[in-house]
C-alpha atoms as a PDB file:
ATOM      1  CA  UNK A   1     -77.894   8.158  31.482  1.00  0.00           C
ATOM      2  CA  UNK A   2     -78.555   9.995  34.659  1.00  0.00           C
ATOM      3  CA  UNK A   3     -76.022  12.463  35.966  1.00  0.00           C
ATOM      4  CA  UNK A   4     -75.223  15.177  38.427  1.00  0.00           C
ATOM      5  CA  UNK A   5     -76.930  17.710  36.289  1.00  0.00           C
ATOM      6  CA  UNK A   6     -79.977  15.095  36.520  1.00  0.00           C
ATOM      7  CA  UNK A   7     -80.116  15.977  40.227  1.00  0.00           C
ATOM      8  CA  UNK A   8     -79.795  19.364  40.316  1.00  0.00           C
ATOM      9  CA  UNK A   9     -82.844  19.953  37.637  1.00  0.00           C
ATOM     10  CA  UNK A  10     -84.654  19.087  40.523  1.00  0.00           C
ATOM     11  CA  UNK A  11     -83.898  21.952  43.123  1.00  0.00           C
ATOM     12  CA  UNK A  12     -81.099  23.252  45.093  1.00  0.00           C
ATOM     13  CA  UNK A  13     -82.537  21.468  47.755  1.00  0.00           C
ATOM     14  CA  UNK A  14     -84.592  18.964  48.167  1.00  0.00           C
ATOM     15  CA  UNK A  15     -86.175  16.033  50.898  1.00  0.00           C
ATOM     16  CA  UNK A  16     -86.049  12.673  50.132  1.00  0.00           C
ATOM     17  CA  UNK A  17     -87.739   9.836  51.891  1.00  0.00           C
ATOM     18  CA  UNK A  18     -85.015   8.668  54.224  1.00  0.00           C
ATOM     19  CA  UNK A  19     -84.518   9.608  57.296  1.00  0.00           C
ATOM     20  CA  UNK A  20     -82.727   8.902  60.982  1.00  0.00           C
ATOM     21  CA  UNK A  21     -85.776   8.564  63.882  1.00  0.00           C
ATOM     22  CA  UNK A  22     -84.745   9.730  66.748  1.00  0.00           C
ATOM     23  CA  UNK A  23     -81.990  11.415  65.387  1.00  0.00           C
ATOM     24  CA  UNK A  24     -81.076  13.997  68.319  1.00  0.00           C
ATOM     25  CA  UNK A  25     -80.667  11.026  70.353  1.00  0.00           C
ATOM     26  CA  UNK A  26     -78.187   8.828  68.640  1.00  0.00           C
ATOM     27  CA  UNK A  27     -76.061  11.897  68.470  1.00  0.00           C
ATOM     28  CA  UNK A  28     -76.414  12.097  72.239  1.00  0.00           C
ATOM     29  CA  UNK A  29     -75.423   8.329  72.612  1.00  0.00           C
ATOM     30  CA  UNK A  30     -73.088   8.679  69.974  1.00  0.00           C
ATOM     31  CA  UNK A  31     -70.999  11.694  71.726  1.00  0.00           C
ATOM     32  CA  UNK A  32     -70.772   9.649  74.583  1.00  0.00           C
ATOM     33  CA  UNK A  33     -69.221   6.663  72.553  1.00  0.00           C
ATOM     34  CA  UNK A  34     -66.756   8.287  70.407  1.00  0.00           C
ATOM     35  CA  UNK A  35     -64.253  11.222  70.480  1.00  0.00           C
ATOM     36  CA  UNK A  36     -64.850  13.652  67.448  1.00  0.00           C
ATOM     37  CA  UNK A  37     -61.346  15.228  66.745  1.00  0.00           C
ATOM     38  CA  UNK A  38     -61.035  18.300  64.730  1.00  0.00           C
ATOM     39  CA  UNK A  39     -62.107  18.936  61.109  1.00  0.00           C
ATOM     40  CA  UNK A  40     -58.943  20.182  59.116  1.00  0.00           C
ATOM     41  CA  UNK A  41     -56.567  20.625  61.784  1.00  0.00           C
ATOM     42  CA  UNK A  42     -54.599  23.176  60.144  1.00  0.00           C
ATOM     43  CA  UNK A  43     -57.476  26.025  60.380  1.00  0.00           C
ATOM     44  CA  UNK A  44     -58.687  26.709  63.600  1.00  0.00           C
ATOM     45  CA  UNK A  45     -62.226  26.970  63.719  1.00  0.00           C
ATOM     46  CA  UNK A  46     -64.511  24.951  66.166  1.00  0.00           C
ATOM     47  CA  UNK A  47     -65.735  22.538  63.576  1.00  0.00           C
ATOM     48  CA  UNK A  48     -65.094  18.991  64.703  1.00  0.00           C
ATOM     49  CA  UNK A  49     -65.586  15.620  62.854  1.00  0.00           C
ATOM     50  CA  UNK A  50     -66.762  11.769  63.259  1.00  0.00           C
ATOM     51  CA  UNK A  51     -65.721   9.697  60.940  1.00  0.00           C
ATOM     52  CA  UNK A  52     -68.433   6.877  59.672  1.00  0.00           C
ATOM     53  CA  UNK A  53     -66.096   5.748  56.338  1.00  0.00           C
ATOM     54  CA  UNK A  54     -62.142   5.967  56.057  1.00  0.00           C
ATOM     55  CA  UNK A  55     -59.417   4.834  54.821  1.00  0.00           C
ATOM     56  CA  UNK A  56     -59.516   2.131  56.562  1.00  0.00           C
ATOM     57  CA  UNK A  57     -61.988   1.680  58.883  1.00  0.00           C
ATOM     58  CA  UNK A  58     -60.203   3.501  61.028  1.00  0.00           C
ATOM     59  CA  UNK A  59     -61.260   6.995  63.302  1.00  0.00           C
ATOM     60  CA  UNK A  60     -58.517   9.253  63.664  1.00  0.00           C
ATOM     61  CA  UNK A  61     -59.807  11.617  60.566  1.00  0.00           C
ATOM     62  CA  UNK A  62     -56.354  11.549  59.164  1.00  0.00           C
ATOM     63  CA  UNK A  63     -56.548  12.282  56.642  1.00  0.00           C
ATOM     64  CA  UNK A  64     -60.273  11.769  55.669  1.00  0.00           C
ATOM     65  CA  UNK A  65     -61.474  14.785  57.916  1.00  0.00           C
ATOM     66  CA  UNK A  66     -58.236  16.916  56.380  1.00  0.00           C
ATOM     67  CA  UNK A  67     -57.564  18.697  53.463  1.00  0.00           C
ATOM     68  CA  UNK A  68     -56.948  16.333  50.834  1.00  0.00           C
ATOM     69  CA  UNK A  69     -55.292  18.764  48.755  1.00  0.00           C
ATOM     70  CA  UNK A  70     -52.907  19.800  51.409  1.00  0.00           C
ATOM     71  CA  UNK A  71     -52.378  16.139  53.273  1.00  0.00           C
ATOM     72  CA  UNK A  72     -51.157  14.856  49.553  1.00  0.00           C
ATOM     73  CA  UNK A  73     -48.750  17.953  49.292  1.00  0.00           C
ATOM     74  CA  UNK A  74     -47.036  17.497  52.417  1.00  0.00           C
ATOM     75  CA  UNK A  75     -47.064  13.858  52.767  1.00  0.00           C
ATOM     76  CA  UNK A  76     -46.371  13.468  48.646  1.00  0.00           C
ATOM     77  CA  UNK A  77     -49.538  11.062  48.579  1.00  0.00           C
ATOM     78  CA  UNK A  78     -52.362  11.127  46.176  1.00  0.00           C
ATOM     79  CA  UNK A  79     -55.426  10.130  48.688  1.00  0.00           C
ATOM     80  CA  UNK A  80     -58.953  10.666  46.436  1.00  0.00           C
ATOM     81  CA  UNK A  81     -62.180  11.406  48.153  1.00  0.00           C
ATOM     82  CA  UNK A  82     -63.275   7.922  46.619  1.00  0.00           C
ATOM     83  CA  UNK A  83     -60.531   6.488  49.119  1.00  0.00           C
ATOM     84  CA  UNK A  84     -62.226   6.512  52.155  1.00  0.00           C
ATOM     85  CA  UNK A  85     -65.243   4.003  51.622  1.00  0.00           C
ATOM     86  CA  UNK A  86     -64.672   1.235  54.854  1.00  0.00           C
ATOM     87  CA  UNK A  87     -66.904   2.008  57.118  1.00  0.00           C
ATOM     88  CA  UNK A  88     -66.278   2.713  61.420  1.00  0.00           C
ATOM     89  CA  UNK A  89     -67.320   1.232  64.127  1.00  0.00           C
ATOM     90  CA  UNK A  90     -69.572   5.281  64.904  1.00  0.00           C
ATOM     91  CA  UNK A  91     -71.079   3.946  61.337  1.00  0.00           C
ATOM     92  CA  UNK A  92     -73.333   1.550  62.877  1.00  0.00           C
ATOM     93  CA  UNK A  93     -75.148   4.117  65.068  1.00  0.00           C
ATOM     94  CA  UNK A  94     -76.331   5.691  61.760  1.00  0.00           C
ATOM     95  CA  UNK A  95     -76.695   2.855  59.678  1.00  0.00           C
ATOM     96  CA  UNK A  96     -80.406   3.414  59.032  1.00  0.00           C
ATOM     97  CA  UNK A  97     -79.835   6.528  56.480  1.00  0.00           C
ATOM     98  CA  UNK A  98     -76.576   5.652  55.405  1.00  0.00           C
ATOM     99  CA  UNK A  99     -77.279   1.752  54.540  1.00  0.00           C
ATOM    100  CA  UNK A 100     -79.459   2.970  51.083  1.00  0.00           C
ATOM    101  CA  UNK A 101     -77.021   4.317  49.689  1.00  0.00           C
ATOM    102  CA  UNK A 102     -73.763   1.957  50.864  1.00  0.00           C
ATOM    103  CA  UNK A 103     -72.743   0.983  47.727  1.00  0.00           C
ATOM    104  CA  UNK A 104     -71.494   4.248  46.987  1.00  0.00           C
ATOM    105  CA  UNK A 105     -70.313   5.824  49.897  1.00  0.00           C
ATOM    106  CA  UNK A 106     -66.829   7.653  50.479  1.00  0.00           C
ATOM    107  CA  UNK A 107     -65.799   9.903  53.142  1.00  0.00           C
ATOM    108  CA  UNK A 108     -68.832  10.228  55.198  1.00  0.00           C
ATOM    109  CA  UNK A 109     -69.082  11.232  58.896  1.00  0.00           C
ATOM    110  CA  UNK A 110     -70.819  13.308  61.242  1.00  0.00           C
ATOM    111  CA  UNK A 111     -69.447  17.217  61.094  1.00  0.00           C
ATOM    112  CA  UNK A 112     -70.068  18.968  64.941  1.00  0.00           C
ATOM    113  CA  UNK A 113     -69.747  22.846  64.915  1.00  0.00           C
ATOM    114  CA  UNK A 114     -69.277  24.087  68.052  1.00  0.00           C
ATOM    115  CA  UNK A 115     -70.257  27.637  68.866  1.00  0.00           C
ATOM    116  CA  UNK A 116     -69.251  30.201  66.511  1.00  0.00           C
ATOM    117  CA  UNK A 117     -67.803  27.257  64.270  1.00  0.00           C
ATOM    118  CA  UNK A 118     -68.156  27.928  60.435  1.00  0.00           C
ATOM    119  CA  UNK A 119     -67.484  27.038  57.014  1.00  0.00           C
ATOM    120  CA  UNK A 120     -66.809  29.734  54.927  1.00  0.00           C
ATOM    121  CA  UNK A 121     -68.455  30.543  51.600  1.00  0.00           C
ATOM    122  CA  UNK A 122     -67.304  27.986  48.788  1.00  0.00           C
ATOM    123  CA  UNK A 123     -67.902  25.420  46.021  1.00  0.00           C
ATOM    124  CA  UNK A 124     -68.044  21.550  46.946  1.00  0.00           C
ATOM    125  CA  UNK A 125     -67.134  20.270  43.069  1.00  0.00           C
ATOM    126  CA  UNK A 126     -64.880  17.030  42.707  1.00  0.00           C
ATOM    127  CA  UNK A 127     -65.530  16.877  39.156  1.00  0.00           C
ATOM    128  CA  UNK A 128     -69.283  16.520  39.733  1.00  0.00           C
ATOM    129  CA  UNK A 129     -68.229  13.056  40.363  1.00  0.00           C
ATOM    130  CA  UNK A 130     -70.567  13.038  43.678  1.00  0.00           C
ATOM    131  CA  UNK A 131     -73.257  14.411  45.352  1.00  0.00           C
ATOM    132  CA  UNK A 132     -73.920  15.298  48.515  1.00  0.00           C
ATOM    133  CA  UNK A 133     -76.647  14.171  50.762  1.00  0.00           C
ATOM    134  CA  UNK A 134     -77.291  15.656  54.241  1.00  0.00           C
ATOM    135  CA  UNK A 135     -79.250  14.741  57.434  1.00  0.00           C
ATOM    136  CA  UNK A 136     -79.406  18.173  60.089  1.00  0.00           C
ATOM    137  CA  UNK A 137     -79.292  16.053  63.017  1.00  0.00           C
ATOM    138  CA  UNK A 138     -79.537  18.198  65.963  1.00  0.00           C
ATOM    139  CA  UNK A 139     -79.955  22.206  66.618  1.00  0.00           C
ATOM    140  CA  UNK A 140     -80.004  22.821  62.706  1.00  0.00           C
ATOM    141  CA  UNK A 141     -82.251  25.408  62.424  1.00  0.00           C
ATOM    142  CA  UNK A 142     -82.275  28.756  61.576  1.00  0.00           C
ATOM    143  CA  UNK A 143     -81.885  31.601  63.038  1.00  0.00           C
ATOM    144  CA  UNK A 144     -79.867  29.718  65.586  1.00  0.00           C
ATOM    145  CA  UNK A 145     -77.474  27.829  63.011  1.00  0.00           C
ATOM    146  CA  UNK A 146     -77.234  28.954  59.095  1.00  0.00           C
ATOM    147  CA  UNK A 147     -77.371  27.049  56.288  1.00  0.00           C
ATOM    148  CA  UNK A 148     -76.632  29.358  53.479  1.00  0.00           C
ATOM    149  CA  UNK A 149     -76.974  28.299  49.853  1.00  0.00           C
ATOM    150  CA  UNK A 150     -75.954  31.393  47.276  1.00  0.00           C
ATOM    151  CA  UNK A 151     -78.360  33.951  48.853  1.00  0.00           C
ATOM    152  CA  UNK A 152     -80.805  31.684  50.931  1.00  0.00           C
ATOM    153  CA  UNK A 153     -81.151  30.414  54.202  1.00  0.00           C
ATOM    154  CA  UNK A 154     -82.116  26.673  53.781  1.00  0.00           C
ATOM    155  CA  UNK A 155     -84.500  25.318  56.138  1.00  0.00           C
ATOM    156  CA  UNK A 156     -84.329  22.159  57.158  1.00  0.00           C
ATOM    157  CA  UNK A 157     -86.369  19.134  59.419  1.00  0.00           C
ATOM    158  CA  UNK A 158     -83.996  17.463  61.570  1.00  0.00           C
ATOM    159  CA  UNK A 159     -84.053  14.071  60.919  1.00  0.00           C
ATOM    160  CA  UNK A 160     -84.971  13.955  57.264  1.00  0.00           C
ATOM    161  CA  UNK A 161     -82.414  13.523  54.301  1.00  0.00           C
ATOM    162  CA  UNK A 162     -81.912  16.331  51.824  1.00  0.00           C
ATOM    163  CA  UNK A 163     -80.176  16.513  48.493  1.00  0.00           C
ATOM    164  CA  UNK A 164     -78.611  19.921  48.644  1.00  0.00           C
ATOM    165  CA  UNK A 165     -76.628  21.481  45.192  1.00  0.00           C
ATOM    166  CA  UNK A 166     -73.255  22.082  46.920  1.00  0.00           C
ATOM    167  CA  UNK A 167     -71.583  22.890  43.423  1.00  0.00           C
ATOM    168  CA  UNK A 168     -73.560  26.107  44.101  1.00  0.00           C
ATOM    169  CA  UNK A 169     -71.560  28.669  46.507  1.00  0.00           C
ATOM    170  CA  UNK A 170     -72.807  27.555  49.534  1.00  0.00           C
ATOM    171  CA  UNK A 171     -71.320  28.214  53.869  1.00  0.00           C
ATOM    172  CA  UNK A 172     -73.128  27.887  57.088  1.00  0.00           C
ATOM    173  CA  UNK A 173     -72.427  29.415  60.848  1.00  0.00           C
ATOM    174  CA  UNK A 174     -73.626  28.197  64.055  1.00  0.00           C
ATOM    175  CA  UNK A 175     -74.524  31.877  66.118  1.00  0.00           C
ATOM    176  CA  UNK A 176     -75.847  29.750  68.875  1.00  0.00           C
ATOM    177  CA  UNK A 177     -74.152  28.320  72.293  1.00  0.00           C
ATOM    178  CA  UNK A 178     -74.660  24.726  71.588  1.00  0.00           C
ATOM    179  CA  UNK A 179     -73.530  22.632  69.362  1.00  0.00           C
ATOM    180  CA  UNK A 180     -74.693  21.722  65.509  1.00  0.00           C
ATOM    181  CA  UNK A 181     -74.681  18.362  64.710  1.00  0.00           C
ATOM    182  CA  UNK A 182     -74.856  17.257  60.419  1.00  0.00           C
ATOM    183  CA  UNK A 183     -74.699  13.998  58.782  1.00  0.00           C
ATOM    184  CA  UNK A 184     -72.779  14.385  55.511  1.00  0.00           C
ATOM    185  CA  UNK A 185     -72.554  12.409  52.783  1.00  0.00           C
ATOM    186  CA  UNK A 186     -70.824  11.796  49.919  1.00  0.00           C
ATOM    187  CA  UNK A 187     -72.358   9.654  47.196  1.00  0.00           C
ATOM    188  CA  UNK A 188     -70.674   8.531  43.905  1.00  0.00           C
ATOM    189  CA  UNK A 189     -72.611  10.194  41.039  1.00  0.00           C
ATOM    190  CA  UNK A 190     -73.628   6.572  39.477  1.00  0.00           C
ATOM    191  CA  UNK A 191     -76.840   5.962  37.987  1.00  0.00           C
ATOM    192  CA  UNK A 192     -77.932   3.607  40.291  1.00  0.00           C
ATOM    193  CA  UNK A 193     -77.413   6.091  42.744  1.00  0.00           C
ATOM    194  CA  UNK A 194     -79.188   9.147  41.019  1.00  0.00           C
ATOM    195  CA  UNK A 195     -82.182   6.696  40.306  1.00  0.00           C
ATOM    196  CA  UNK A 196     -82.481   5.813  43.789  1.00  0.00           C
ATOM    197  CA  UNK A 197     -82.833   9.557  44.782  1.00  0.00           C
ATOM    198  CA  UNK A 198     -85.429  10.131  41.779  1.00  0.00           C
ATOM    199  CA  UNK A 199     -87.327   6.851  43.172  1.00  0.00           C
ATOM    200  CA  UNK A 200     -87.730   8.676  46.234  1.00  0.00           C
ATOM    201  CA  UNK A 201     -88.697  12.367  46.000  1.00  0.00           C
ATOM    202  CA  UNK A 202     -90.397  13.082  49.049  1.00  0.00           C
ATOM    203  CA  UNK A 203     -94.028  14.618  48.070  1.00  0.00           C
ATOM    204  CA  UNK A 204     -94.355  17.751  49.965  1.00  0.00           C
END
């Protein structure tokens, strides 16, 4: 049976052959459609968020663009990242790399660091019970914005779907003036899933 571990044999990183054409410009049309609100509200760090699954279809972010751990303590709820699996009406605009893998999608949405925004160094684990996909949309490339994964700077094509290991200490800074615009995803680890991914290794 195919698991997480499966995935990670492969790489830390790796393409795969789906992809968003034109992806720089549904961003564009998409920032002019929707209002991205910010990404954990309780740190403040120019990161902001789009929500393309939720609760319930619904674009607020609260609480699938929170902290999980810290929404359930204060609000004595017991929200799981599996949750958040209806998709929004900003889903639509990216429908052509997240429709593959719809079955098993939860909290998924479009993550916009402004300048100077970061994520700090740390561990994306959830009981290996996902894995993430990404797709850099727009100004994603080093120097300008950093992708760090343990000691390397990952270099991506804009456009194209990657598997990246984010069990693996992993953070990422945007040192330029514009923004940096990612797709995220969050797939169940089921072996439909993982066998899609290994049906479509991109041959580089």
């Amino acid at each position: 049976m195919f698991n997480y571990e499966h995935l990670a044999l492969l790489g830390t990183y790796y393409p795969i052959n789906f992809k968003l054409d034109n992806a720089a410009d549904i961003v564009t049309k998409s920032d002019e459609k929707f209002e991205y609100v910010r990404y954990n509200p309780r740190k403040n760090i120019n990161r902001w968020g789009l929500s393309l699954t939720s609760l319930d279809g619904g674009m607020s972010g609260i609480p699938d663009l929170d902290s999980l751990r810290e929404y359930n303590t204060e609000n004595n709820t017991l929200y799981d990242e599996v949750d958040f699996n209806v998709p929004t009406l900003a889903y639509e605009d990216f429908k052509e790399a997240l429709d593959p893998f719809a079955p098993w999608l939860f909290r998924t949405h479009v993550l916009k660091l402004n300048s100077g925004g970061y994520f700090p160094p740390h561990r994306d684990l959830n009981g290996l019970r996902s894995f993430r996909l990404i797709v850099p949309l727009k100004n994603c490339k080093a120097p300008d914005v950093n992708f760090i994964l343990e000691d390397k700077i990952l270099n991506f094509e804009e456009g194209i779907m990657y598997f990246v290991d984010t069990v693996k200490m992993h953070y990422i800074f945007n040192a330029s003036l514009d923004p940096s615009y990612w797709l995220i995803l969050n797939v169940e680890s089921t072996e439909e899933a993982i066998e899609k991914v290994f049906l479509n290794l991109m041959q580089t």
